[in-house]
C-alpha atoms as a PDB file:
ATOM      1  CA  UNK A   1    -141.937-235.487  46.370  1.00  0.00           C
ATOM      2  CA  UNK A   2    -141.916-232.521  44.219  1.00  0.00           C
ATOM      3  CA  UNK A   3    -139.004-230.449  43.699  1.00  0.00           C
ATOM      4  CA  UNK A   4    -140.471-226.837  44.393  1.00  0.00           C
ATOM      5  CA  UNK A   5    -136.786-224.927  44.041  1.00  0.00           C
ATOM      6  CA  UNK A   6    -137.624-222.645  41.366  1.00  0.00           C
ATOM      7  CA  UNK A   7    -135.917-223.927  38.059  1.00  0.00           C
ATOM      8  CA  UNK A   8    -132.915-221.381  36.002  1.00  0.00           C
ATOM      9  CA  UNK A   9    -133.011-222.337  32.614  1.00  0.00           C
ATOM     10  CA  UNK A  10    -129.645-219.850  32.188  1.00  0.00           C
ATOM     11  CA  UNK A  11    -128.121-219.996  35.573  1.00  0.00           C
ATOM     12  CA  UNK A  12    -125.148-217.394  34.671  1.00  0.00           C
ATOM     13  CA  UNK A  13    -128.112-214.392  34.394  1.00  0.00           C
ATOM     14  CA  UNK A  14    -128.086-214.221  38.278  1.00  0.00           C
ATOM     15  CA  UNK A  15    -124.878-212.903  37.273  1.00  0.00           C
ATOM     16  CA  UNK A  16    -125.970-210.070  35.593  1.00  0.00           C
ATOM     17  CA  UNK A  17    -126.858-207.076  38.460  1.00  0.00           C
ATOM     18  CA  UNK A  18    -123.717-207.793  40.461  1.00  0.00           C
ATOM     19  CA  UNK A  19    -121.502-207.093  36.684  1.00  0.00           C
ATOM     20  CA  UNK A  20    -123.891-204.173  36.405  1.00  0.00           C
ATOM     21  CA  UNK A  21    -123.356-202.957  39.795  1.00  0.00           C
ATOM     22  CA  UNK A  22    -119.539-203.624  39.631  1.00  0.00           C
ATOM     23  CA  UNK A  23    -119.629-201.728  36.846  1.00  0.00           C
ATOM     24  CA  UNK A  24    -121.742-198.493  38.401  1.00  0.00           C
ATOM     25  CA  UNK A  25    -119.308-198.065  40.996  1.00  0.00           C
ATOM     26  CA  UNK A  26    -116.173-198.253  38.807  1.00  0.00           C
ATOM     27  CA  UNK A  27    -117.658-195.248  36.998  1.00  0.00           C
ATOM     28  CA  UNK A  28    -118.039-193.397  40.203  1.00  0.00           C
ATOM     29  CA  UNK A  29    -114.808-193.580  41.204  1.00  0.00           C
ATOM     30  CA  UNK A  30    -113.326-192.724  37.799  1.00  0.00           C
ATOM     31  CA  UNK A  31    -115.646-189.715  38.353  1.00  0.00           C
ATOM     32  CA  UNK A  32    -114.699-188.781  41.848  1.00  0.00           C
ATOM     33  CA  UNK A  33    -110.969-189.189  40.254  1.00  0.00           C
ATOM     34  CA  UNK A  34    -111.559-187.165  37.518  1.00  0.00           C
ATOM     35  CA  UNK A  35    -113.799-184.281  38.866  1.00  0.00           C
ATOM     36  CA  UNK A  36    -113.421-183.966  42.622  1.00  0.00           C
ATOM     37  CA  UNK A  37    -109.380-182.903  42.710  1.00  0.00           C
ATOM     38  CA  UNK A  38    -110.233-179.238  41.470  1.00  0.00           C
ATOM     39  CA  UNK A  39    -112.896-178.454  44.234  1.00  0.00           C
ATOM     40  CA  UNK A  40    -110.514-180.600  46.856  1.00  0.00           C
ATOM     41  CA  UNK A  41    -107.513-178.591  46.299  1.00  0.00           C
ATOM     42  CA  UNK A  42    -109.881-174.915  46.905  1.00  0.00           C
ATOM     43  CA  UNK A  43    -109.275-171.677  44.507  1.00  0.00           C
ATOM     44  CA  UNK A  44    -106.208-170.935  42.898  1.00  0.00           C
ATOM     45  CA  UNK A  45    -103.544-168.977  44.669  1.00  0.00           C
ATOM     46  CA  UNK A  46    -103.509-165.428  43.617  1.00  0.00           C
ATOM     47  CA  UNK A  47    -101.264-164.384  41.036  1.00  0.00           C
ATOM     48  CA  UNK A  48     -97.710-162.055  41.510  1.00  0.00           C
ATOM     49  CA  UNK A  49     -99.154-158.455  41.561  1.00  0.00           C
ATOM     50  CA  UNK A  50    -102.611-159.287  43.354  1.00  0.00           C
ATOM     51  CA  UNK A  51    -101.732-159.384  46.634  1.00  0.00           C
ATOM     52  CA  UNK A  52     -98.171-157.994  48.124  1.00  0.00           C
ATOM     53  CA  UNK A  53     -95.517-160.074  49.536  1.00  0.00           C
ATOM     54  CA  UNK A  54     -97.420-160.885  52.974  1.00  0.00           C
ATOM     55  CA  UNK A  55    -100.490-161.473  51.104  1.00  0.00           C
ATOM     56  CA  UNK A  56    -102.453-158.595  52.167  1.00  0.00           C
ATOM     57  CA  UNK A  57    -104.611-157.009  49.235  1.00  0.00           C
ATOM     58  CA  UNK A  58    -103.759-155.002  46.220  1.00  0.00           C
ATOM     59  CA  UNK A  59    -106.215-152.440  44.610  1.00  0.00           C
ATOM     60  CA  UNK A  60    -104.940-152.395  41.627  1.00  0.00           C
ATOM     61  CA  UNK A  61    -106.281-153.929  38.363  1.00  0.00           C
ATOM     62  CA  UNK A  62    -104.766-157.385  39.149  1.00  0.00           C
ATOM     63  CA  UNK A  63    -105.808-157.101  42.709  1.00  0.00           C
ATOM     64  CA  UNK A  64    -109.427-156.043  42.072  1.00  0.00           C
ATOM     65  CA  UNK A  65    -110.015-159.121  39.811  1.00  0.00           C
ATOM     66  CA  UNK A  66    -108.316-160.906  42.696  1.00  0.00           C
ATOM     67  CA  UNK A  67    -110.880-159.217  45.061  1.00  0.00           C
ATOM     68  CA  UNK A  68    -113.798-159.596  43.164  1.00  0.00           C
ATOM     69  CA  UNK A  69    -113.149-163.437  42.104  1.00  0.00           C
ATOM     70  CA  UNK A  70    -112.268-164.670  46.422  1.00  0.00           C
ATOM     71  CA  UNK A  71    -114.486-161.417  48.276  1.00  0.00           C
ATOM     72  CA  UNK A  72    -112.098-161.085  50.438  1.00  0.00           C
ATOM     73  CA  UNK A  73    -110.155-158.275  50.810  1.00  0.00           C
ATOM     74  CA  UNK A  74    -107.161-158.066  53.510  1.00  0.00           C
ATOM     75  CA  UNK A  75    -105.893-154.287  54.268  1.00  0.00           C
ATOM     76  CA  UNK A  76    -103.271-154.310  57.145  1.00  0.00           C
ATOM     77  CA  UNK A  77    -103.679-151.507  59.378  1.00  0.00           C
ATOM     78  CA  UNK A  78    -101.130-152.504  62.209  1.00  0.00           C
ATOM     79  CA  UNK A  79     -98.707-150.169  61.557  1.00  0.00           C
ATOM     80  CA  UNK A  80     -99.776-146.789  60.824  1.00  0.00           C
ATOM     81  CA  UNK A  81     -99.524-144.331  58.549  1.00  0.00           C
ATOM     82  CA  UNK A  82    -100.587-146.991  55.731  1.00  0.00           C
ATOM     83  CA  UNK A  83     -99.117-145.750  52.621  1.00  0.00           C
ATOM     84  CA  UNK A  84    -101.427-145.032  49.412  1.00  0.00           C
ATOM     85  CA  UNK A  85     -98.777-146.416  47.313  1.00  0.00           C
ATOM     86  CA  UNK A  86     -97.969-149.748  49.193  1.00  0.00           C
ATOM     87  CA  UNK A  87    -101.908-150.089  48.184  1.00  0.00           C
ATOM     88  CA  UNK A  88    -101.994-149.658  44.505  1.00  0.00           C
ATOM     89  CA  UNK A  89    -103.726-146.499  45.309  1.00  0.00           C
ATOM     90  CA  UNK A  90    -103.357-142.659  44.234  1.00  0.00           C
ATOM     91  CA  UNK A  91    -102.129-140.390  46.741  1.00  0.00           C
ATOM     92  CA  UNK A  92    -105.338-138.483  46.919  1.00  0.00           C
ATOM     93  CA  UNK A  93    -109.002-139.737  45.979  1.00  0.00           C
ATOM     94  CA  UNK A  94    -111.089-142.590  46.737  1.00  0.00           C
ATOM     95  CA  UNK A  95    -111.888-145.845  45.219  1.00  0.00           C
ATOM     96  CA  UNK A  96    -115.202-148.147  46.045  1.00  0.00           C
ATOM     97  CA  UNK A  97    -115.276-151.228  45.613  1.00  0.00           C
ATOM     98  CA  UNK A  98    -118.706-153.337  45.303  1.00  0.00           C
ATOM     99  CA  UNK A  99    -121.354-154.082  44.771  1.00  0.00           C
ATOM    100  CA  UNK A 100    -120.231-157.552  43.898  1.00  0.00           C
ATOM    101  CA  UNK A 101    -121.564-158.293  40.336  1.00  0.00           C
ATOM    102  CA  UNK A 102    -123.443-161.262  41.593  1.00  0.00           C
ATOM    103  CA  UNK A 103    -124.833-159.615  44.584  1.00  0.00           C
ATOM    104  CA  UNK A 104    -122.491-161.488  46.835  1.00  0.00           C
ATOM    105  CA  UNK A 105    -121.380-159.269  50.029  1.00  0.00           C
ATOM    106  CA  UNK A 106    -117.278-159.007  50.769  1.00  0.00           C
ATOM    107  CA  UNK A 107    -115.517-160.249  53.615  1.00  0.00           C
ATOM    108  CA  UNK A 108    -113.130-157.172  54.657  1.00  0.00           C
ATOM    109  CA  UNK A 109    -110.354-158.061  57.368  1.00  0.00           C
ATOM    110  CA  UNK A 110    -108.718-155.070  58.996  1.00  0.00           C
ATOM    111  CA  UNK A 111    -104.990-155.970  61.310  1.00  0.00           C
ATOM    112  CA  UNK A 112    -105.191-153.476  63.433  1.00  0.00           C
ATOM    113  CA  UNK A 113    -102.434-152.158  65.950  1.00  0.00           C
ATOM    114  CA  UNK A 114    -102.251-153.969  69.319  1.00  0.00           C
ATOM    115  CA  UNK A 115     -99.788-156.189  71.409  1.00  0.00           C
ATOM    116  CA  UNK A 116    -101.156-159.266  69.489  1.00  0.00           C
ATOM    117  CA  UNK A 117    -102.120-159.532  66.011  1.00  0.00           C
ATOM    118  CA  UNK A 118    -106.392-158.795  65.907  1.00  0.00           C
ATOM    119  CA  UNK A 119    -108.511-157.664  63.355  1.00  0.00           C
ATOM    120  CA  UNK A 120    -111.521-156.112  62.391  1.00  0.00           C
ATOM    121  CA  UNK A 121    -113.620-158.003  60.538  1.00  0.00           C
ATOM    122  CA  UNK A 122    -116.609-156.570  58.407  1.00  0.00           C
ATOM    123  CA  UNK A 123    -119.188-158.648  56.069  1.00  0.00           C
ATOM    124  CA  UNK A 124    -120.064-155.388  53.488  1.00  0.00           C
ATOM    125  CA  UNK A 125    -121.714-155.025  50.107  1.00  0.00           C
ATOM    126  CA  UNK A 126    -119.507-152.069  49.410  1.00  0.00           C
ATOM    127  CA  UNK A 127    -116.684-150.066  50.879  1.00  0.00           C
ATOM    128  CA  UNK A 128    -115.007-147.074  49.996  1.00  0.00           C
ATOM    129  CA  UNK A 129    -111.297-146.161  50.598  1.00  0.00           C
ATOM    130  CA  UNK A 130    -110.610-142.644  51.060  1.00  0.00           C
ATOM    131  CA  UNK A 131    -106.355-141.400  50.463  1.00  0.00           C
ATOM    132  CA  UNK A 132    -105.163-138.306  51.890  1.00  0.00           C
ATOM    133  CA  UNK A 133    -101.814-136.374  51.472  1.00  0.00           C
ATOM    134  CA  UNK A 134    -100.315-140.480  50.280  1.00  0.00           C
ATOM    135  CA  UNK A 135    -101.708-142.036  52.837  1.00  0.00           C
ATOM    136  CA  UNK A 136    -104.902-144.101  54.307  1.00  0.00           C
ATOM    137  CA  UNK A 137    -107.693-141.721  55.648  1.00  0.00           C
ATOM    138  CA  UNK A 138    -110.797-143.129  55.702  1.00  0.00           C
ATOM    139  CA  UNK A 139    -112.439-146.905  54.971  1.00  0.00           C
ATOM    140  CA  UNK A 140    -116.029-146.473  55.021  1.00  0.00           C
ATOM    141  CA  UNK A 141    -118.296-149.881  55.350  1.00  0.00           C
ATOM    142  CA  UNK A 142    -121.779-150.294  53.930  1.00  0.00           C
ATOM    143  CA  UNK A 143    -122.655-153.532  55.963  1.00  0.00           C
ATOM    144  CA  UNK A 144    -123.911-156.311  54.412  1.00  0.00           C
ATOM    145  CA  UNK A 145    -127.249-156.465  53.145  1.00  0.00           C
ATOM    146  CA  UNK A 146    -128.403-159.157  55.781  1.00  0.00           C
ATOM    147  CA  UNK A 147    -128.105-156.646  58.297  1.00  0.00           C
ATOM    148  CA  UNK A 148    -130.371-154.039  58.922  1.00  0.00           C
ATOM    149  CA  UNK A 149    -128.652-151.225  58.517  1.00  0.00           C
ATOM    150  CA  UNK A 150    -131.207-149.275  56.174  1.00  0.00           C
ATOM    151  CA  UNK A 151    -135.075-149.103  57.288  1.00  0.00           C
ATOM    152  CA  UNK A 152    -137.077-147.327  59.920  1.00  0.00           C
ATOM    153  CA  UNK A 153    -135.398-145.475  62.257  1.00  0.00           C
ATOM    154  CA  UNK A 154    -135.948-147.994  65.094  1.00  0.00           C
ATOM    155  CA  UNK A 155    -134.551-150.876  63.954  1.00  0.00           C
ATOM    156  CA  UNK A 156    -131.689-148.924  62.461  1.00  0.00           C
ATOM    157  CA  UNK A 157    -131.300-147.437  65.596  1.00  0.00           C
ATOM    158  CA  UNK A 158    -130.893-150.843  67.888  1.00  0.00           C
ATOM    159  CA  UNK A 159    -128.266-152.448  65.135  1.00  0.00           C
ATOM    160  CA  UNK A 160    -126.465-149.467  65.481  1.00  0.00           C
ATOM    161  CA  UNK A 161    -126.320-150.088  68.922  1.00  0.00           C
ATOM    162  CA  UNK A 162    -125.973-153.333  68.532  1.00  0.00           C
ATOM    163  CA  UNK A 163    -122.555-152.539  67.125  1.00  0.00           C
ATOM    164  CA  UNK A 164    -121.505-149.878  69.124  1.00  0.00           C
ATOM    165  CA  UNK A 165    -121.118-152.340  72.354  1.00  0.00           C
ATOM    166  CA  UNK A 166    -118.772-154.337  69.832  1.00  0.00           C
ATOM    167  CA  UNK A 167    -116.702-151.733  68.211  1.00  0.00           C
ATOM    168  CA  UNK A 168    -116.846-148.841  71.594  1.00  0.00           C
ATOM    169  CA  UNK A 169    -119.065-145.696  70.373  1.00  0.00           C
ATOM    170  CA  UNK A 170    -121.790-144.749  72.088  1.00  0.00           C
ATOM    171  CA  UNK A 171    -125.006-144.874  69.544  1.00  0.00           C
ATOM    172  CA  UNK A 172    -127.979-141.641  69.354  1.00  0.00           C
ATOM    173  CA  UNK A 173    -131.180-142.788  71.022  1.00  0.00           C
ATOM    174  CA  UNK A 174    -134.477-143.368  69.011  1.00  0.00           C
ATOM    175  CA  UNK A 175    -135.295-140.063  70.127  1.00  0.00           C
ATOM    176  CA  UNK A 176    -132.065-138.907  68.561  1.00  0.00           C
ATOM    177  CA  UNK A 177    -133.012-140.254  65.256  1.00  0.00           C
ATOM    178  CA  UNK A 178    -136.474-139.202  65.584  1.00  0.00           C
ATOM    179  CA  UNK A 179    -135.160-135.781  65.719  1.00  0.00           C
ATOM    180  CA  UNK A 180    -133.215-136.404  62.975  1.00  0.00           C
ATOM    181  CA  UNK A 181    -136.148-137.586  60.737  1.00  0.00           C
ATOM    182  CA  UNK A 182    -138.292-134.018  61.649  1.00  0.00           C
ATOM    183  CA  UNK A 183    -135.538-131.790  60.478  1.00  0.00           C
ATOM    184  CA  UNK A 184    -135.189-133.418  57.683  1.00  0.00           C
ATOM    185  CA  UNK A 185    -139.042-133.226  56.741  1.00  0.00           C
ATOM    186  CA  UNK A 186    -138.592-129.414  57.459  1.00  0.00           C
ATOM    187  CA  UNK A 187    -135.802-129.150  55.579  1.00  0.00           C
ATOM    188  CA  UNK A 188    -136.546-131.630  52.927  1.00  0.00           C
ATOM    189  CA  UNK A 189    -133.410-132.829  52.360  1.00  0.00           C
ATOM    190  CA  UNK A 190    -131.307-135.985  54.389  1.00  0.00           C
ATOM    191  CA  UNK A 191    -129.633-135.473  57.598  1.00  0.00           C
ATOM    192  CA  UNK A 192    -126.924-137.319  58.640  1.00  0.00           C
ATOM    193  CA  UNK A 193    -124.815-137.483  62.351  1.00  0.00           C
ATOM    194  CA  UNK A 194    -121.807-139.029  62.937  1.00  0.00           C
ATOM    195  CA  UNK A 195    -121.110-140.935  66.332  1.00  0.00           C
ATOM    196  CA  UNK A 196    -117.656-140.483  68.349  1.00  0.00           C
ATOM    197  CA  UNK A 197    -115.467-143.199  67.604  1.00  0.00           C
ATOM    198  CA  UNK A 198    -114.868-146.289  69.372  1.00  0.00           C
ATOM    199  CA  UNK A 199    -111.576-147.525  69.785  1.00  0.00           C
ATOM    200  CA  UNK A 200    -112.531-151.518  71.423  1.00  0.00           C
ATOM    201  CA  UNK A 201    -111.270-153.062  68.838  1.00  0.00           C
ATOM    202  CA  UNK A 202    -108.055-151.423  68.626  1.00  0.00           C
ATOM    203  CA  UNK A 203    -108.637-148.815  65.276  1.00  0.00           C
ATOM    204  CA  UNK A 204    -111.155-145.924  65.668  1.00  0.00           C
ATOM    205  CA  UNK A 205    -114.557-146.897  64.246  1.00  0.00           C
ATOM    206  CA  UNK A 206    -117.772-144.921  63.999  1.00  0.00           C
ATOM    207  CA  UNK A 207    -121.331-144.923  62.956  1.00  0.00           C
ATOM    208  CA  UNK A 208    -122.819-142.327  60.266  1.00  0.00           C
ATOM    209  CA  UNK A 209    -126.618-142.644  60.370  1.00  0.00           C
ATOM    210  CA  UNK A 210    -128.313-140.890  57.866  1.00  0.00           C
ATOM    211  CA  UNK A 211    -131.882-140.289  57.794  1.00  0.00           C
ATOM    212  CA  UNK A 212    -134.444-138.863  55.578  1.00  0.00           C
ATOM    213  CA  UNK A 213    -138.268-137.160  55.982  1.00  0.00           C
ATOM    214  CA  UNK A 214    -140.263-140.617  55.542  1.00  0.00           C
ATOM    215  CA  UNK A 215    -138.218-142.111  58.715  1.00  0.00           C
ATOM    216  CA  UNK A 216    -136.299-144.069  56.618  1.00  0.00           C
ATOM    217  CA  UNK A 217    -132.566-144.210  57.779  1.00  0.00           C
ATOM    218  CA  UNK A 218    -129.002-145.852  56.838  1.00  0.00           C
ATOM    219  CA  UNK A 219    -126.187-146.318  58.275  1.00  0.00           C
ATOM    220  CA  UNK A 220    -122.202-146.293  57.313  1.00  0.00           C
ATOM    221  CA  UNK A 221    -119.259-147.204  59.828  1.00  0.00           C
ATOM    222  CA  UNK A 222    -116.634-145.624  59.668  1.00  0.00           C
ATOM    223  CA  UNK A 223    -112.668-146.816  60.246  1.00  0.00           C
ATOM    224  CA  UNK A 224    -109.999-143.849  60.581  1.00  0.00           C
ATOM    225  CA  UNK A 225    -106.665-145.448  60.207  1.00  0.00           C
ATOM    226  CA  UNK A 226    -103.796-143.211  62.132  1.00  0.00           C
ATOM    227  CA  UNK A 227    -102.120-141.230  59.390  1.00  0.00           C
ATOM    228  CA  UNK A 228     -99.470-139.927  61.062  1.00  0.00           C
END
């Protein structure tokens, strides 16, 4: 009877993929080794003068790289007035920060007063912060660009109601912003209305809503810090 087992004239080849396979994975673990520390270990810790001593944001020069490199900024509002100089800010003026050079939106967190430490939190492709007399005034938040905050004055109108059964205002009607949108066609020039602030999440916040003759509108919240 024939032998019909396949003949190896050079038996020690059927050696050669597991050598080559032992040899693939080797490399990716000297890889993973070499490459995957840096992105395990997350960004670099900020640097002295970028964020005070509890590691709530500066806006100076050092902070604002800070800022701009991590997106996002930590202001601590929990005990009022907050000083312009604790900041890194002037006594009087305003600073805005955004848009990001990338286009990436910022992730502001407000502390705000209350029994329990809360917050505010905001995802914004700009803000602006507004100092008064050396202290905090004014933060005003352009929300992110995911949201709708700018287009016809419908669908402005419902996420600014959206928002104001989060933060506590009470938001105009369509009607209201439909009025809005005929005075400014007869006076050719934007009109803008501010709601009363809410105070449900522990800081008074407030919608601007701006709108102009083609029924396009906008809208800004607004976050009064006390100041006194």
């Amino acid at each position: 009877m024939s032998d019909l087992k396949p003949h190896r004239r050079w038996p020690w080849l059927a050696w050669v993929p597991a050598v080559v396979l032992s040899f693939a994975i080797l490399g990716a673990i000297v890889m993973a080794l070499v490459y995957v520390p840096p992105f395990a270990e997350g960004p670099p810790p900020p640097e002295p003068g970028q964020v005070d001593d509890r590691n709530y944001s500066l806006f100076t020069e050092e902070g604002l790289e800070f800022i701009e490199r991590e997106r996002a900024p930590r202001i601590n509002l929990a005990d009022p007035p907050v000083r312009a100089a604790a900041l890194g800010l002037p006594d009087d003026g305003s600073l805005t920060i955004g848009p990001h050079p990338q286009n990436l939106f910022y992730r502001l967190a407000l502390l705000v007063p209350g029994e329990e430490a809360q917050g505010v939190r905001f995802s914004t492709d700009r803000f602006t912060l507004v100092t008064e007399g050396g202290a905090l005034s004014r933060i005003e938040v352009q929300p992110a660009s995911f949201d709708p905050w700018i287009g016809l004055y419908r669908d402005v109108q419902g996420f600014v109601e959206e928002r104001g059964s989060r933060y506590g205002y009470a938001a105009p009607t369509q009607q209201d912003l439909l009025d809005l949108v005929l005075e400014a066609q007869e006076t050719g020039t934007d009109v803008v209305i501010v709601t009363e602030p809410g105070t449900a999440l522990g800081v008074p916040i407030s919608a601007e809503i701006g709108c102009g003759g083609t029924g396009t509108c906008y809208a800004t919240f607004i976050v009064t810090p006390a100041v006194g």
